[in-house]
Protein backbone atom coordinates (compact mmCIF):
# COMPACT_ATOMS: atom_id res chain seq x y z
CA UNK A 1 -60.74 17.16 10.66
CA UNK A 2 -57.19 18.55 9.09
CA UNK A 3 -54.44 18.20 11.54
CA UNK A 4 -51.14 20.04 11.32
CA UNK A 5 -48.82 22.35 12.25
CA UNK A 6 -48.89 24.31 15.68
CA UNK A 7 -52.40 21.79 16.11
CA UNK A 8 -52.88 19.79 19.31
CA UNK A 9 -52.67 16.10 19.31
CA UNK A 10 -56.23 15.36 20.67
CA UNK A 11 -57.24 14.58 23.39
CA UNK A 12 -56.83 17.89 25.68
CA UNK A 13 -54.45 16.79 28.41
CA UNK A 14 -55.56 16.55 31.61
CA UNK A 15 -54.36 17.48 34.87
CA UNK A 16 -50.37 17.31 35.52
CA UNK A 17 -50.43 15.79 31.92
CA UNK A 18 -48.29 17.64 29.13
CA UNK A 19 -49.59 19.24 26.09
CA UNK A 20 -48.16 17.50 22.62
CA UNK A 21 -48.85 19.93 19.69
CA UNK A 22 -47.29 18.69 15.82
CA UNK A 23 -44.52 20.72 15.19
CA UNK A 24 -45.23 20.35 11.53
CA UNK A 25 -47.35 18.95 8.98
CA UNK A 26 -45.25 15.78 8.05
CA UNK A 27 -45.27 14.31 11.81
CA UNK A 28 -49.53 15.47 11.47
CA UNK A 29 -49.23 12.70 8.52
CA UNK A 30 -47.15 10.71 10.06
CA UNK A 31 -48.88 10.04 12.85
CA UNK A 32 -51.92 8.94 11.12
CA UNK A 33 -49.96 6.34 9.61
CA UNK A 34 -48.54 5.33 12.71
CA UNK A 35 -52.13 5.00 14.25
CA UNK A 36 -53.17 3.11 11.54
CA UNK A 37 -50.47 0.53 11.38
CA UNK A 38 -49.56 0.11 15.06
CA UNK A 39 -52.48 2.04 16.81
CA UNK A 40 -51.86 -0.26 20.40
CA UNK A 41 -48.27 0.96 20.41
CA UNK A 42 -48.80 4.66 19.14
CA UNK A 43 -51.25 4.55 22.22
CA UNK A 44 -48.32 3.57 24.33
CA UNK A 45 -46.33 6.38 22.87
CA UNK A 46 -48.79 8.81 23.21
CA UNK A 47 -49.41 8.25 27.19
CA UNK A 48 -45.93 8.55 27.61
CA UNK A 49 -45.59 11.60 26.16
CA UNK A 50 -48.42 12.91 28.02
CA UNK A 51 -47.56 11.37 31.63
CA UNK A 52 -43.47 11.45 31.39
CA UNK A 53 -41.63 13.03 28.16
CA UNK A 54 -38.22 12.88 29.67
CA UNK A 55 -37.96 9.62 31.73
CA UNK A 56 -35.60 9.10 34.21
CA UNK A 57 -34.05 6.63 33.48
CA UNK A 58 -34.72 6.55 29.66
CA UNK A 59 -35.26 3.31 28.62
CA UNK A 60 -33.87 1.88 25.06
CA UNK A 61 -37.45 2.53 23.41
CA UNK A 62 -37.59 5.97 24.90
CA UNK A 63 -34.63 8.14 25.50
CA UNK A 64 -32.78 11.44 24.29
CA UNK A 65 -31.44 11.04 20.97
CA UNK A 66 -27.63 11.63 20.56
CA UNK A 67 -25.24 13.90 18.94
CA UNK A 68 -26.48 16.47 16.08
CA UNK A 69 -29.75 15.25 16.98
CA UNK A 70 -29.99 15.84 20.52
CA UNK A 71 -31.28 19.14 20.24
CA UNK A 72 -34.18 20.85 18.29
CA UNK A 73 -35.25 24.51 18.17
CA UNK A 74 -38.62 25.44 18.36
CA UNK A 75 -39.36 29.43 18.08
CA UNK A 76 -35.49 30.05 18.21
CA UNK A 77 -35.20 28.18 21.59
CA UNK A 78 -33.28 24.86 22.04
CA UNK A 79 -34.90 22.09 23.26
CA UNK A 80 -33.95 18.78 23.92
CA UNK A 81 -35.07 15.71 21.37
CA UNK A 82 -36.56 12.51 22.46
CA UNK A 83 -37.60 9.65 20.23
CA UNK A 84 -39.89 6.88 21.40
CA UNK A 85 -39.87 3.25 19.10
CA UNK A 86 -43.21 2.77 18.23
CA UNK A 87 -42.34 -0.46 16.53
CA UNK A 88 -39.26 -2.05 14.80
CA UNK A 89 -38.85 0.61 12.80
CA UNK A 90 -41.41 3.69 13.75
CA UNK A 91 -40.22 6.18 15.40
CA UNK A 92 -41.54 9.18 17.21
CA UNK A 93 -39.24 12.29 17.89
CA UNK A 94 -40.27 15.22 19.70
CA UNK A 95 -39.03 18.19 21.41
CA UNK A 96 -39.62 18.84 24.77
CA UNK A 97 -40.40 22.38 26.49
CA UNK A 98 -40.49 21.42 30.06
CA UNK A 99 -41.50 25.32 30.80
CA UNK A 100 -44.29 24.97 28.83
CA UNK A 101 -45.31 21.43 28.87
CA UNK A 102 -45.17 20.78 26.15
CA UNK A 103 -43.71 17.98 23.40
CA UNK A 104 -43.14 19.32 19.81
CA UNK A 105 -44.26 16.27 17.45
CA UNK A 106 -41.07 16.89 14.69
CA UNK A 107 -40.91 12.96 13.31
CA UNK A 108 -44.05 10.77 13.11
CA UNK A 109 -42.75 7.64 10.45
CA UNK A 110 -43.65 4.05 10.14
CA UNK A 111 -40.27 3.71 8.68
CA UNK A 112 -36.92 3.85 10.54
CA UNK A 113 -35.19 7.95 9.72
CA UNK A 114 -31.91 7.46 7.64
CA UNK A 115 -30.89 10.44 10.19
CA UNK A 116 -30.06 8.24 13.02
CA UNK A 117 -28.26 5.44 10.41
């Protein structure tokens, strides 16, 4: 099966659990690479994107990322950005639509993003 854009990352949630749809077709990539090389820990990531997108308190492996990067837009509405480490250097940013609970998959690498360098 072809994952990408606007496609939900399966399972279906279930109840009080949030949706998390790719918001485009690199993080659909991405995230197979992520399962593939650190499948424990993208299970991690995925549960707690699923069970608590925003936690409170973030934590230094999951938390709101800063400045230019703090917010996304998704369907010209702003939404905050979260990333979640997935390991040393794989990262997982999404944005979250707490009205529609949903996280928008935008980063999926093995790789640390030059963005946040």
């Amino acid at each position: 099966m072809s994952l990408g854009k606007g496609d939900p990352v399966p399972p279906p949630p279930g109840k009080g659990e949030f949706h998390i749809r790719f918001g485009n077709r690199e993080a659909a990539v991405g995230w197979r690479e992520l399962c593939k090389k650190a499948p424990g820990n993208t299970l991690v990531a995925w549960q707690a994107m699923r069970t608590g997108p925003a936690p409170v308190p973030p934590t230094q492996r999951h938390h709101r990322l800063k400045g230019d990067l703090a917010n996304g837009t998704r369907n010209g509405k702003a939404l905050p950005q979260w990333q979640i480490e997935v390991t040393g250097g794989g990262r997982l940013w999404y944005l979250f639509d707490e009205g529609e609970q949903t996280c928008w998959l935008a980063l999926a690498r093995t790789g640390h993003p030059r963005q946040t360098d």
